[in-house]
N, C-alpha and C. Protein backbone atom coordinates (compact mmCIF):
# COMPACT_ATOMS: atom_id res chain seq x y z
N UNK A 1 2.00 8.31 42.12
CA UNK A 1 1.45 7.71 40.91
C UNK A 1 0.29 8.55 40.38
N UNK A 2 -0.13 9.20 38.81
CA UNK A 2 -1.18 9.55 38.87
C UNK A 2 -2.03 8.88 38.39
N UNK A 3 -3.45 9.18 39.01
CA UNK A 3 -4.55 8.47 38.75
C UNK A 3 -4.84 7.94 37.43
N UNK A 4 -5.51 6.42 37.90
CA UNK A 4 -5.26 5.73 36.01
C UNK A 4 -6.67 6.22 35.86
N UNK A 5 -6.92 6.10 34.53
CA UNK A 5 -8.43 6.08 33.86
C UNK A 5 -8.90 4.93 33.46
N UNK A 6 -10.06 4.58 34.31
CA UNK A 6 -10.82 3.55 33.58
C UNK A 6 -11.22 3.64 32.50
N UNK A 7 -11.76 3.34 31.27
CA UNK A 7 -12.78 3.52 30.49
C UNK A 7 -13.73 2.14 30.07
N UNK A 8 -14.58 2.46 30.22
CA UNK A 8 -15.83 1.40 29.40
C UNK A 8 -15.90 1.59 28.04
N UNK A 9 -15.98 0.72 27.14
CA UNK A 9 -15.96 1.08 25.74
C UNK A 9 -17.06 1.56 24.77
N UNK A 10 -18.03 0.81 24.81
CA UNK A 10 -19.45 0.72 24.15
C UNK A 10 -20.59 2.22 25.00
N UNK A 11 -20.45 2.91 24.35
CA UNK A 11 -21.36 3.85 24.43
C UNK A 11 -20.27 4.95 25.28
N UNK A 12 -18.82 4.83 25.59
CA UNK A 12 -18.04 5.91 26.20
C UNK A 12 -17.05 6.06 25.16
N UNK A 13 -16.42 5.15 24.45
CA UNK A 13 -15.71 5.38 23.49
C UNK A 13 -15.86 5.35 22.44
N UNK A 14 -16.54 4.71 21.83
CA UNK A 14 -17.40 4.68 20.92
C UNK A 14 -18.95 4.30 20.29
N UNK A 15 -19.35 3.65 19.29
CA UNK A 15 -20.54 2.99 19.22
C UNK A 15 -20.58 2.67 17.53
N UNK A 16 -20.35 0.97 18.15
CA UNK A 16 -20.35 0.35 16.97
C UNK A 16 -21.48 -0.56 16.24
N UNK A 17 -22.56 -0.10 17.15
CA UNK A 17 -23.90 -0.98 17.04
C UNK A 17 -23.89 -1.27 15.54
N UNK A 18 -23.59 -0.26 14.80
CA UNK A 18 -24.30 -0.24 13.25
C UNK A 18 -23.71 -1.49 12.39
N UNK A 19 -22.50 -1.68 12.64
CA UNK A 19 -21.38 -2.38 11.94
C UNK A 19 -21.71 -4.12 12.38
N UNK A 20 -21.77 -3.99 14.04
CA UNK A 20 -22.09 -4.76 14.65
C UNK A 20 -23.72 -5.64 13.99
N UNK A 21 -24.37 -4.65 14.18
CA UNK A 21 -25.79 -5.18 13.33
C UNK A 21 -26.20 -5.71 12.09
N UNK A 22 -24.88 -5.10 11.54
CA UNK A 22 -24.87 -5.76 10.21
C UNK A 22 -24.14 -7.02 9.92
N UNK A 23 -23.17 -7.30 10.43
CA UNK A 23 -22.48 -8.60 10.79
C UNK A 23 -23.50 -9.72 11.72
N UNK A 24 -24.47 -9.15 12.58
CA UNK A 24 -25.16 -10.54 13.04
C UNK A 24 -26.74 -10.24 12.29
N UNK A 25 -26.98 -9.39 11.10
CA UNK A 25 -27.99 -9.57 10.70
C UNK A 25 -27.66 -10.56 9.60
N UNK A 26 -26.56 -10.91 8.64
CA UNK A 26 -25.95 -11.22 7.82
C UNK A 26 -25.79 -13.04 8.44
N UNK A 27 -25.48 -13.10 9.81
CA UNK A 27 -25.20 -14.48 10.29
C UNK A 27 -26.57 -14.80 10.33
N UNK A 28 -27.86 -13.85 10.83
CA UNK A 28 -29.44 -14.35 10.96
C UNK A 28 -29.97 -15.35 10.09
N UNK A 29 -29.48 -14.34 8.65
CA UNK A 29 -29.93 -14.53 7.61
C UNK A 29 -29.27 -16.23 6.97
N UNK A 30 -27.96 -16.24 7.33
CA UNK A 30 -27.35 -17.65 7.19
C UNK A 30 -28.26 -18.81 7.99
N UNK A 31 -28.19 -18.71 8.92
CA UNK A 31 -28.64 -19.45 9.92
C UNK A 31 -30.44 -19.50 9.59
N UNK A 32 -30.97 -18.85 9.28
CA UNK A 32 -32.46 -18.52 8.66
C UNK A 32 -32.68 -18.75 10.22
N UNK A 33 -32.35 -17.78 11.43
CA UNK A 33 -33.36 -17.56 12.73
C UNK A 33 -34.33 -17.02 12.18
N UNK A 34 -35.61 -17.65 12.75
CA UNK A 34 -37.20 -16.59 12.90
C UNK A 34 -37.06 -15.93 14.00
N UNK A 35 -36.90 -14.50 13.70
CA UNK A 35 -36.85 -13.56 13.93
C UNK A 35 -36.57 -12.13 12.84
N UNK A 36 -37.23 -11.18 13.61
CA UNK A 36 -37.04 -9.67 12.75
C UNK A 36 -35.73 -9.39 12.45
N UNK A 37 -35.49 -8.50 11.28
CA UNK A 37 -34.29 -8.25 11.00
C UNK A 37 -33.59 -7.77 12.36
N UNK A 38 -31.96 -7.69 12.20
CA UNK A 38 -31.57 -7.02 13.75
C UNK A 38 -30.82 -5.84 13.11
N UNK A 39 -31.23 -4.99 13.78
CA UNK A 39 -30.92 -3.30 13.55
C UNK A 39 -30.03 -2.69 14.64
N UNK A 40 -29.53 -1.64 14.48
CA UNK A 40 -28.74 -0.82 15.21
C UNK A 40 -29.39 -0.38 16.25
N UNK A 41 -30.60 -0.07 16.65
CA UNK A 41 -31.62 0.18 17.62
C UNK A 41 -31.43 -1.38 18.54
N UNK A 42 -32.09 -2.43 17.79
CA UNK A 42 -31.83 -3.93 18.59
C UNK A 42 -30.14 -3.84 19.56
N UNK A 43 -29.04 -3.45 18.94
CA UNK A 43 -27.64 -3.70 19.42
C UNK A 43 -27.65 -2.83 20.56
N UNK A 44 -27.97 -1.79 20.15
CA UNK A 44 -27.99 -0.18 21.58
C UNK A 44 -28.67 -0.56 22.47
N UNK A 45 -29.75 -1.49 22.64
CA UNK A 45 -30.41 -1.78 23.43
C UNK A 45 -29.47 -2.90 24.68
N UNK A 46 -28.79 -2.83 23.59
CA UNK A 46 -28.37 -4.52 24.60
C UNK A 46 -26.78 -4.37 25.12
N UNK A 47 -26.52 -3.22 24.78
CA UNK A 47 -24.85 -2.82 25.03
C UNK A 47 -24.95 -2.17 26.57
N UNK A 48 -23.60 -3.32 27.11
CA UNK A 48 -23.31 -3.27 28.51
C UNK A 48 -23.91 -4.41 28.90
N UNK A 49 -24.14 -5.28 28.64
CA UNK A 49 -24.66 -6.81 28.79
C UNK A 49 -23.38 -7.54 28.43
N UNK A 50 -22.97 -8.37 29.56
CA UNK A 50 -22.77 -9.30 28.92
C UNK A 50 -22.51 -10.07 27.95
N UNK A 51 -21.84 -10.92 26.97
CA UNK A 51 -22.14 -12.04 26.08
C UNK A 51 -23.30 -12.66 26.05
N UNK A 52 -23.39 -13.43 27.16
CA UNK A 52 -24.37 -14.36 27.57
C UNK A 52 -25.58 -13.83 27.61
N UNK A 53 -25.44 -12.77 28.21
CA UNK A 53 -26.92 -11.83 28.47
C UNK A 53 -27.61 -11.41 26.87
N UNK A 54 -26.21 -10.79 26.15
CA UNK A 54 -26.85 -9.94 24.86
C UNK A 54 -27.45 -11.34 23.85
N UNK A 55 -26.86 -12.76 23.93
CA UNK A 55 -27.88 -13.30 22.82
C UNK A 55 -28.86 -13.63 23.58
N UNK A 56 -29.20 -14.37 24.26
CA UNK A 56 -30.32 -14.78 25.39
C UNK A 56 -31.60 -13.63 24.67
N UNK A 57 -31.27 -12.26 24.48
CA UNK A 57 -32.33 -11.18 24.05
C UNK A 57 -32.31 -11.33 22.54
N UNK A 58 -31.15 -11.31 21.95
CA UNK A 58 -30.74 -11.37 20.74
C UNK A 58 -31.70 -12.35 19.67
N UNK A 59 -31.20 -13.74 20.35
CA UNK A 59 -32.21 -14.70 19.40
C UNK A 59 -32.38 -15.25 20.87
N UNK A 60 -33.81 -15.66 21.37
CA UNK A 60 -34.38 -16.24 22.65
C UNK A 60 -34.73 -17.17 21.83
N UNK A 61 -34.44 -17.86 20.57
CA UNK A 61 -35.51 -19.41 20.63
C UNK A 61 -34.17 -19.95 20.41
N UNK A 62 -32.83 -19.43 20.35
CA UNK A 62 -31.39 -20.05 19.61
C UNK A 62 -29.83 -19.55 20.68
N UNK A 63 -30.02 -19.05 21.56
CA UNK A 63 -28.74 -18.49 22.12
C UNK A 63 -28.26 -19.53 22.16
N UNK A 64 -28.52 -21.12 22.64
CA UNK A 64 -27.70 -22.15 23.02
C UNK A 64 -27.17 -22.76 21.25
N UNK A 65 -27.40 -22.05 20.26
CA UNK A 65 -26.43 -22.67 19.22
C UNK A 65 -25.49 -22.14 18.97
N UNK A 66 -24.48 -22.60 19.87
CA UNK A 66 -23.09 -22.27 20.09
C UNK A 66 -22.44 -22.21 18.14
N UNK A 67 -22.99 -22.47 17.43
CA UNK A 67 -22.32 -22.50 16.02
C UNK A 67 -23.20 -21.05 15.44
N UNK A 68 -24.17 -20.41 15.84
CA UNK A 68 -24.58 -19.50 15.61
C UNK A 68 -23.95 -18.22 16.48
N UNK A 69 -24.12 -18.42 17.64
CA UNK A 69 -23.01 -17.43 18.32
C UNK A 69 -21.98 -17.19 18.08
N UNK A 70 -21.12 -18.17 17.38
CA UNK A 70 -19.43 -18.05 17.19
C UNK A 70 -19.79 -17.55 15.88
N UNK A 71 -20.32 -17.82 15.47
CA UNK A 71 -20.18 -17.14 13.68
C UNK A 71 -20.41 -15.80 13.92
N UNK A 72 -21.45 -15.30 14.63
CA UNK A 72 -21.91 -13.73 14.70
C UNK A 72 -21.15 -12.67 15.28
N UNK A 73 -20.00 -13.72 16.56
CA UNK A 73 -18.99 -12.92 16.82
C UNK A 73 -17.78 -13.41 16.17
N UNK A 74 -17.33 -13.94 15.06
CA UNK A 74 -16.34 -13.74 14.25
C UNK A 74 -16.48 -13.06 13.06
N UNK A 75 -17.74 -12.90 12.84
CA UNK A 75 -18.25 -12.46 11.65
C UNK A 75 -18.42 -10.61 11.82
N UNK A 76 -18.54 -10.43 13.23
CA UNK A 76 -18.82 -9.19 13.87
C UNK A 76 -17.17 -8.74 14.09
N UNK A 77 -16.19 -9.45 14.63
CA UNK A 77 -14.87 -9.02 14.48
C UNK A 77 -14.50 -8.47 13.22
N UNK A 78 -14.29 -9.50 12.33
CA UNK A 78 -14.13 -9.18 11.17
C UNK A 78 -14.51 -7.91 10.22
N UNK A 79 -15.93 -7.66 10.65
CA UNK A 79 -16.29 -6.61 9.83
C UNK A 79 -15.80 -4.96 10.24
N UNK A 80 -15.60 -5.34 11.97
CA UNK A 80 -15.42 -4.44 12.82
C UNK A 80 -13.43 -4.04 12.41
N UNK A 81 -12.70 -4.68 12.09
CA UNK A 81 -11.92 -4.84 11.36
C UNK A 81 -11.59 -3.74 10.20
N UNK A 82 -12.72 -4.11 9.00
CA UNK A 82 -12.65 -3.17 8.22
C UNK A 82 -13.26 -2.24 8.24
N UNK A 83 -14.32 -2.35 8.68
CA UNK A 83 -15.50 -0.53 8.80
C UNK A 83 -14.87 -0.03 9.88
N UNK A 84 -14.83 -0.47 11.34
CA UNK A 84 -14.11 -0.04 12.67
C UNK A 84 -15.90 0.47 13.21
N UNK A 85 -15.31 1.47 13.96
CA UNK A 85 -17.46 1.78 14.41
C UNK A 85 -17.06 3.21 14.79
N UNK A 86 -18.32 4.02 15.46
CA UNK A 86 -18.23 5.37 15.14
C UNK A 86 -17.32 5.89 16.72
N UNK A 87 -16.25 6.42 16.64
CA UNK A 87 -15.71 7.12 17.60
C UNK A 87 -16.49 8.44 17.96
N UNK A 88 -16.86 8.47 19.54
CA UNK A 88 -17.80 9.71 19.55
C UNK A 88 -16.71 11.17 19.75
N UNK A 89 -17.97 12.17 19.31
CA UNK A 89 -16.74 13.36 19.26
C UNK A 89 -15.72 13.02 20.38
N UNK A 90 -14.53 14.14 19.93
CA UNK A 90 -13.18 14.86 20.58
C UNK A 90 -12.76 13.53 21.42
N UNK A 91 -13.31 12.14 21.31
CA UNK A 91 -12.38 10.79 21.62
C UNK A 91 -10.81 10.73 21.52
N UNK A 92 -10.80 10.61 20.07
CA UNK A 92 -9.48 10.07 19.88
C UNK A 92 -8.39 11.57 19.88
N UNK A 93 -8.45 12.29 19.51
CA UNK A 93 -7.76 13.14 20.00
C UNK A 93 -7.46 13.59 22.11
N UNK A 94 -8.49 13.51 22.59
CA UNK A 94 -8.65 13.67 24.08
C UNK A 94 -8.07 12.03 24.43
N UNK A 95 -8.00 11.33 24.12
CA UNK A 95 -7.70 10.57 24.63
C UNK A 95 -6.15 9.89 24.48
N UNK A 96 -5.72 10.69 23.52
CA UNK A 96 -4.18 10.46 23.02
C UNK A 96 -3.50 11.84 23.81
N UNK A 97 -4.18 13.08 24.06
CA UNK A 97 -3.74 14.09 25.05
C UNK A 97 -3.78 13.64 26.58
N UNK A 98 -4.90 12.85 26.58
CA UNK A 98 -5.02 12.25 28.31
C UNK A 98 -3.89 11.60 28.48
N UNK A 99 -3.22 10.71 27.54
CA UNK A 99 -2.23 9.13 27.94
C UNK A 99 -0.76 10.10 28.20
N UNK A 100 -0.96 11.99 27.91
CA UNK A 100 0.00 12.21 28.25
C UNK A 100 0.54 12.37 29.65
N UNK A 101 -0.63 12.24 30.67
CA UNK A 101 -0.46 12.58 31.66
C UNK A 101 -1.05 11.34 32.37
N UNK A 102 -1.87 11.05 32.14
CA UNK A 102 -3.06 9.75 32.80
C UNK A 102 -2.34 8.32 32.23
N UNK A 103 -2.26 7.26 32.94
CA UNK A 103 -2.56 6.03 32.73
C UNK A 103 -3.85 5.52 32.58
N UNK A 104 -3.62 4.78 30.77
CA UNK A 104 -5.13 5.09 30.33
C UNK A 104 -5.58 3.08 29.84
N UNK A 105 -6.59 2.96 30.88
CA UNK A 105 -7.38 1.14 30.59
C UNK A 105 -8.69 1.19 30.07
N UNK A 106 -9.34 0.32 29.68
CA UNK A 106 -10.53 -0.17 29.15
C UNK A 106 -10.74 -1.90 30.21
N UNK A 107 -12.01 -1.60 30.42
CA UNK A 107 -12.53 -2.85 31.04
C UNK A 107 -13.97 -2.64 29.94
N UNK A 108 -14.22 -3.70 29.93
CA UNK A 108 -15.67 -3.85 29.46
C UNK A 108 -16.22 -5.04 29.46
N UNK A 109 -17.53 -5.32 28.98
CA UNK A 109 -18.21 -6.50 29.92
C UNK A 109 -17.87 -7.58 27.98
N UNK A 110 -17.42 -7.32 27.43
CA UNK A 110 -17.76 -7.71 25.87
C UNK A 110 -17.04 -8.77 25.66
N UNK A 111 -17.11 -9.64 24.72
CA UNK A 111 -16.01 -11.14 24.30
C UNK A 111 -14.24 -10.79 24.22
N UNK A 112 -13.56 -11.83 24.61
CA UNK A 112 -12.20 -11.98 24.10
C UNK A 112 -12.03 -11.12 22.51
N UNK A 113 -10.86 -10.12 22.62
CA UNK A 113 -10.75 -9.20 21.06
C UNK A 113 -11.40 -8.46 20.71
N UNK A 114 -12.47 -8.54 21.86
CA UNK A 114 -13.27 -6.80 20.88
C UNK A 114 -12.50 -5.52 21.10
N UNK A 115 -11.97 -5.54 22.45
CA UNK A 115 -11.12 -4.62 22.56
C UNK A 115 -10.10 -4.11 21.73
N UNK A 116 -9.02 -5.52 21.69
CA UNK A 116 -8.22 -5.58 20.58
C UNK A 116 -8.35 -4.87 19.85
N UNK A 117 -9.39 -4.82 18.68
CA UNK A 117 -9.90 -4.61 17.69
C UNK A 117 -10.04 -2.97 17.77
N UNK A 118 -11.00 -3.19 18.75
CA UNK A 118 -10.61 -1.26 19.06
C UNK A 118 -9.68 -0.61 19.08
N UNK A 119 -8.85 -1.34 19.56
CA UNK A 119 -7.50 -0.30 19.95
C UNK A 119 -6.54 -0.49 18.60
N UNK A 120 -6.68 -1.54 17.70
CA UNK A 120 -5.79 -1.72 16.25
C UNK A 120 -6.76 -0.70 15.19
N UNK A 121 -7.75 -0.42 15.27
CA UNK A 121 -8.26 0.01 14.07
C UNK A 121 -8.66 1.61 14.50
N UNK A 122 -8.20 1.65 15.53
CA UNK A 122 -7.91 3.27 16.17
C UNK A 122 -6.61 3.83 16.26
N UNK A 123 -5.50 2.65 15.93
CA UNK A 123 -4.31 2.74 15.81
C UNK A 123 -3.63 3.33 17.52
N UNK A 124 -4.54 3.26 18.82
CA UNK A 124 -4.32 3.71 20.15
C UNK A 124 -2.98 2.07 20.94
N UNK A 125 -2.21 1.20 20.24
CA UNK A 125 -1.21 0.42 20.98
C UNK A 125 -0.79 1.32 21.88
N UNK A 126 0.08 2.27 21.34
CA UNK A 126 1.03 2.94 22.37
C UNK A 126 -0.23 4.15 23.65
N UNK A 127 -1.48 3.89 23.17
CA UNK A 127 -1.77 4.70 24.22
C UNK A 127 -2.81 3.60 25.45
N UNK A 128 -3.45 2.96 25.01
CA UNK A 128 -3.84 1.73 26.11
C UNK A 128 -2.63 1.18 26.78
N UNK A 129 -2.89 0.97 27.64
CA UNK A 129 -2.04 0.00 28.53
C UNK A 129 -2.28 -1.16 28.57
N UNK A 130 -3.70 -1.56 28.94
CA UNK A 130 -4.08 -2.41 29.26
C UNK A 130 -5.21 -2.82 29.48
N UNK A 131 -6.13 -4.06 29.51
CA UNK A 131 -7.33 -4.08 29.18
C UNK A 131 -8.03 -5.22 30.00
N UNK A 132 -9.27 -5.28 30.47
CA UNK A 132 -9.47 -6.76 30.46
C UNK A 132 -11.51 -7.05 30.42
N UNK A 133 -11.90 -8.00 30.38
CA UNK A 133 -13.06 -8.19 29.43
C UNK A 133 -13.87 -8.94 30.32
N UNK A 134 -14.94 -8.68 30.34
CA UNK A 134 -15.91 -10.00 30.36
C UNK A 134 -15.31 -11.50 29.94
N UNK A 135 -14.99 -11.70 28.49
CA UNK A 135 -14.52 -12.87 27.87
C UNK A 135 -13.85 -13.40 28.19
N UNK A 136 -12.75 -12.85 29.25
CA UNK A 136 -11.56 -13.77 29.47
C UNK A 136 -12.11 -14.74 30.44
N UNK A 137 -12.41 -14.27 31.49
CA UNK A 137 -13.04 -15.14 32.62
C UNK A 137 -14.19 -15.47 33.31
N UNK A 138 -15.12 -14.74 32.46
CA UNK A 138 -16.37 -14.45 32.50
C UNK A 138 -16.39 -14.25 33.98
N UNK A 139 -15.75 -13.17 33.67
CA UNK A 139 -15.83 -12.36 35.28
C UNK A 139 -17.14 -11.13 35.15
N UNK A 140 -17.89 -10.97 36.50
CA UNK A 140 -18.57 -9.58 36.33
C UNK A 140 -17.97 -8.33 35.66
N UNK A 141 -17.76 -6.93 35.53
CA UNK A 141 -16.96 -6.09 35.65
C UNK A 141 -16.63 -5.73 36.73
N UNK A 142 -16.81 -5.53 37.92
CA UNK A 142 -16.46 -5.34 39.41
C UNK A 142 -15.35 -5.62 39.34
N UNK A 143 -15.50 -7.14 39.51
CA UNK A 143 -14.25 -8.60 39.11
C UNK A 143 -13.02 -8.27 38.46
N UNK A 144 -13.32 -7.59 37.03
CA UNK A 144 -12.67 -7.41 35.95
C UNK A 144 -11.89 -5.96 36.42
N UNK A 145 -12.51 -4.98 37.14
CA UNK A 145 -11.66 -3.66 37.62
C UNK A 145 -10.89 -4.08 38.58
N UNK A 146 -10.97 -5.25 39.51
CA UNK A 146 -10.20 -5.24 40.79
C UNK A 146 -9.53 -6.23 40.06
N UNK A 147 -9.42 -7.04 38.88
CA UNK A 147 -8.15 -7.48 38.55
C UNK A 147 -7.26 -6.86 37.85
N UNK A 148 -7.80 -5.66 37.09
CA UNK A 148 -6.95 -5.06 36.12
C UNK A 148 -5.99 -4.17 36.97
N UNK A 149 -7.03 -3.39 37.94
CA UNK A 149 -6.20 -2.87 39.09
C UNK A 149 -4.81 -3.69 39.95
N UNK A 150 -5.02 -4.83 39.96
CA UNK A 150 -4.23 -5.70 40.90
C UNK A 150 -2.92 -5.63 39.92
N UNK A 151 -3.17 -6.39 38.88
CA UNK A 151 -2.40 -6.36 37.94
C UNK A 151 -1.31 -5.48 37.57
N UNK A 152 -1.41 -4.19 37.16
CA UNK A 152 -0.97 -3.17 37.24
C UNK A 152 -0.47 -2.41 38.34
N UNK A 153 -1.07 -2.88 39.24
CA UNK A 153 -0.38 -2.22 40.58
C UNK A 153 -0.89 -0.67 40.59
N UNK A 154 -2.36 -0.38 40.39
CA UNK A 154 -2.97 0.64 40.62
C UNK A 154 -3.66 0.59 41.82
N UNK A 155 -3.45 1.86 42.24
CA UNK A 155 -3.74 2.51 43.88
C UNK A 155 -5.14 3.98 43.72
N UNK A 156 -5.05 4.14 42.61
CA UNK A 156 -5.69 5.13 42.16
C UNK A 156 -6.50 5.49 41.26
N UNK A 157 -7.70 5.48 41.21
CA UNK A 157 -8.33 5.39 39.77
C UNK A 157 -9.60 5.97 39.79
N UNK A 158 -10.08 5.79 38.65
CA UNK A 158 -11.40 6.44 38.27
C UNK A 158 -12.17 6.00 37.55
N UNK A 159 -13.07 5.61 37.14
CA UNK A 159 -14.18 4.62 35.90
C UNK A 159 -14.64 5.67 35.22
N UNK A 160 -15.09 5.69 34.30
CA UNK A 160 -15.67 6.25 33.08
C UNK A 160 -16.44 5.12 32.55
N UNK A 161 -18.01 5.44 32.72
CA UNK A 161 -18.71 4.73 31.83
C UNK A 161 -20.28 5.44 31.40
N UNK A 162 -20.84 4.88 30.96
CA UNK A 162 -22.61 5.22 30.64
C UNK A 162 -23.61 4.49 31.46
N UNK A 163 -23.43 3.80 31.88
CA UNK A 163 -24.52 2.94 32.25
C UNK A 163 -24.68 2.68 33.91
N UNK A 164 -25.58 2.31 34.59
CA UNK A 164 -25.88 2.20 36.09
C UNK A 164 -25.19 0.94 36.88
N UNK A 165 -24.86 0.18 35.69
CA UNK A 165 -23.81 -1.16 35.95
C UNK A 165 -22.21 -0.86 35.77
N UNK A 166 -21.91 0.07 34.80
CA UNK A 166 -20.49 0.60 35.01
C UNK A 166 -20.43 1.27 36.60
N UNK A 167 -21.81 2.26 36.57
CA UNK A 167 -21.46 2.75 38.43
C UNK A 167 -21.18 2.28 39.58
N UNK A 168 -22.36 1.02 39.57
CA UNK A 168 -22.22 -0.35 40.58
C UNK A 168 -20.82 -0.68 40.46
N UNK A 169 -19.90 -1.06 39.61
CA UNK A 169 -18.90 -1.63 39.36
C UNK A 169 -17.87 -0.57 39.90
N UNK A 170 -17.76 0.58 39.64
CA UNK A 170 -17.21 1.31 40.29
C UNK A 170 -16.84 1.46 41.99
N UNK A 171 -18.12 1.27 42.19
CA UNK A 171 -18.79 1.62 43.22
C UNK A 171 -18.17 0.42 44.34
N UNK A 172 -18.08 -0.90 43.73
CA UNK A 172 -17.46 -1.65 44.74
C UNK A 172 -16.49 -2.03 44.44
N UNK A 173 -15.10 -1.31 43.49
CA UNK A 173 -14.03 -0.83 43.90
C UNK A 173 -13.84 0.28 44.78
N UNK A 174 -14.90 1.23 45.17
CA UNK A 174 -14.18 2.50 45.86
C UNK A 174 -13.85 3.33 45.06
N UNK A 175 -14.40 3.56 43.61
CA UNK A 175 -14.00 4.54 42.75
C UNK A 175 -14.77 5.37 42.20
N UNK A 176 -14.50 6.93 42.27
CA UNK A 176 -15.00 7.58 42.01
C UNK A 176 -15.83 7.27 40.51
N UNK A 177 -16.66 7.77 39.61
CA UNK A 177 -17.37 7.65 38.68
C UNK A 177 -17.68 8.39 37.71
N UNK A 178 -17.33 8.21 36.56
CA UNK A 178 -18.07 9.88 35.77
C UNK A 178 -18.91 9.10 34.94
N UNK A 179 -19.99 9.76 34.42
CA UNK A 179 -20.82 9.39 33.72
C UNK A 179 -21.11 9.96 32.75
N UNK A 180 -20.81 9.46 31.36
CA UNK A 180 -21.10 9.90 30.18
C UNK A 180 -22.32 10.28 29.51
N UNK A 181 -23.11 10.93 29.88
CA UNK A 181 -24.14 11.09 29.62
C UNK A 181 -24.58 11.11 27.96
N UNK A 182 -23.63 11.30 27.20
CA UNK A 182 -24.19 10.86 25.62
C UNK A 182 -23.76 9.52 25.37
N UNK A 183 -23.99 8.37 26.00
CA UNK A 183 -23.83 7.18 26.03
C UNK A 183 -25.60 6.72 26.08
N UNK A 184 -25.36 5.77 26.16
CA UNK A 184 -26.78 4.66 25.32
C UNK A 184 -27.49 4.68 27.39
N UNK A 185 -26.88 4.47 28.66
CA UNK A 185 -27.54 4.27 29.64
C UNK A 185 -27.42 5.45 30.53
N UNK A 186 -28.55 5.25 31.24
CA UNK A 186 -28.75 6.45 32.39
C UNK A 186 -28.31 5.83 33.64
N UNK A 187 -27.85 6.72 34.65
CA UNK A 187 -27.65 6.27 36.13
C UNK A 187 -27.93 6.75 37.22
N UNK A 188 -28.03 6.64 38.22
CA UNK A 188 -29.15 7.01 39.81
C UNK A 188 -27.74 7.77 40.02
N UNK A 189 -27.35 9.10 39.58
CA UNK A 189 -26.07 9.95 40.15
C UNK A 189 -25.00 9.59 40.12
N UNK A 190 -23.96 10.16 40.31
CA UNK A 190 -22.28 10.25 39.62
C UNK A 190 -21.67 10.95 40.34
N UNK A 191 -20.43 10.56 39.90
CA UNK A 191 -19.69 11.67 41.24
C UNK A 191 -19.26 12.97 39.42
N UNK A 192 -19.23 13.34 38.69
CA UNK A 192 -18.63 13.02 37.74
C UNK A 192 -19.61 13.21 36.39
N UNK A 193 -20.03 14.21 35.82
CA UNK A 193 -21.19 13.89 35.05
C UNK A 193 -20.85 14.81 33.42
N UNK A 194 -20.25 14.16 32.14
CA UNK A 194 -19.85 15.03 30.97
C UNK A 194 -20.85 14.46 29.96
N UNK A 195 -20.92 15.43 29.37
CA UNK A 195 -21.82 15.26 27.86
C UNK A 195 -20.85 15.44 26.58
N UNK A 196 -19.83 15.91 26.80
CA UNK A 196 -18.87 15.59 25.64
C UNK A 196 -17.24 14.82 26.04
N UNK A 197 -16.77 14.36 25.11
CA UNK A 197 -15.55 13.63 26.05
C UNK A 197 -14.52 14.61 26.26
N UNK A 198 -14.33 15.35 25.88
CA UNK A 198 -13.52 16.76 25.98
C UNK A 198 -13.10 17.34 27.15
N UNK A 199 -14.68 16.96 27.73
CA UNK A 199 -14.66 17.67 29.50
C UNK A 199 -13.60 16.78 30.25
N UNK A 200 -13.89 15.62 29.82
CA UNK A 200 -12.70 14.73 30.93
C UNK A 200 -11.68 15.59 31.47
N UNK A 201 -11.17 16.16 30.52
CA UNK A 201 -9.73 16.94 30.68
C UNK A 201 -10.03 17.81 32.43
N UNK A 202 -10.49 18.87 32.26
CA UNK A 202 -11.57 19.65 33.36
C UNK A 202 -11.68 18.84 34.36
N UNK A 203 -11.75 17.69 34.35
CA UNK A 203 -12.12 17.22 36.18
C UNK A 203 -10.52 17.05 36.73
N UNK A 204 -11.04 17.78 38.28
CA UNK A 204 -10.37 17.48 39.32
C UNK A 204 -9.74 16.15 40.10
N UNK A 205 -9.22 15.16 39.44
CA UNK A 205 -8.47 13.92 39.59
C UNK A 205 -7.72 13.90 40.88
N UNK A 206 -7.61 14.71 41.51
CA UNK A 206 -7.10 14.95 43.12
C UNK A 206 -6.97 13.93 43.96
């Protein structure tokens, strides 16, 4: 079998803070939260969190208004929909050359459909396989790799992410790690370390 590829989405595949920020600055403004406008700086900050985690920071005097949360992430689908968010360089090309050889997943810690969304407005169906989220079961990501793995019947793999919580997560599957270093988080070492997505190609998958 050859080795599948993990990927994390938010800050490895792309970065949609901007689009994103504008869809829950737009719900703020409905809702009239006191609080500062929310900017693309506010979203980067908080990517690789959780749901639960990112409003808790998001609005701290309002996360529990479940009618404010659902609006900001339907309102954030939606927009994400038509703008889509920024694919970082040599992505979508490297990553439609990878699915020629690699079995290629996304785990990420983010709501039910964000993924989705990624993969329809990147037009990547035929190159994902398969996916699974924070949202579905409000599982950790750990959780979420050893089910996607199970699922699929993968024996072999690798994570790709940015952040020191994609590593952990790695880390207690038993999987090697690369770390994206033009992603939004830093990490205590890697097995695995690229600054453009291009390099992926170049590592030794052995």
């Amino acid at each position: 079998m050859p080795t599948a590829l993990i990927f994390d989405l938010d800050g490895t595949l792309w970065n949609a803070c901007q689009t994103i920020a504008e869809a829950w600055e737009k719900v703020r403004q409905q809702f009239q939260v006191d609080r500062s406008p929310i900017t693309k700086k506010d979203v980067e900050s908080i990517c690789g969190l959780t749901t639960d985690q990112v409003f808790k920071i998001i609005f701290p005097n309002d996360y529990n208004n479940q009618k404010l949360i659902d609006q900001c992430l339907s309102d954030q689908r939606d927009l994400l929909n038509i703008k889509g968010g920024e694919l970082y360089p040599n992505v979508l090309e490297g990553i439609k050359a990878l699915r020629l050889v690699k079995n290629l997943y996304i785990v990420s810690n983010c709501q039910t459909g964000y993924i989705e969304t990624f993969i329809k407005v990147n037009n990547l169906e035929e190159v994902i396989l398969d996916w699974a989220c924070y949202g579905d079961i409000f599982a950790p990501k750990a959780e979420n790799i050893k089910r996607l793995m199970t699922r699929n019947n993968i024996t072999k793999a690798i994570y790709i992410g940015d952040t020191q919580g994609d590593k952990d997560a790695a880390k207690a599957n038993d999987l090697p790690f690369v770390y994206c270093s033009y992603g939004f988080g830093t990490v205590d070492g890697s097995d695995y370390n690229i600054s453009d997505f291009s390099e992926i190609k170049d590592i030794n998958y052995a």
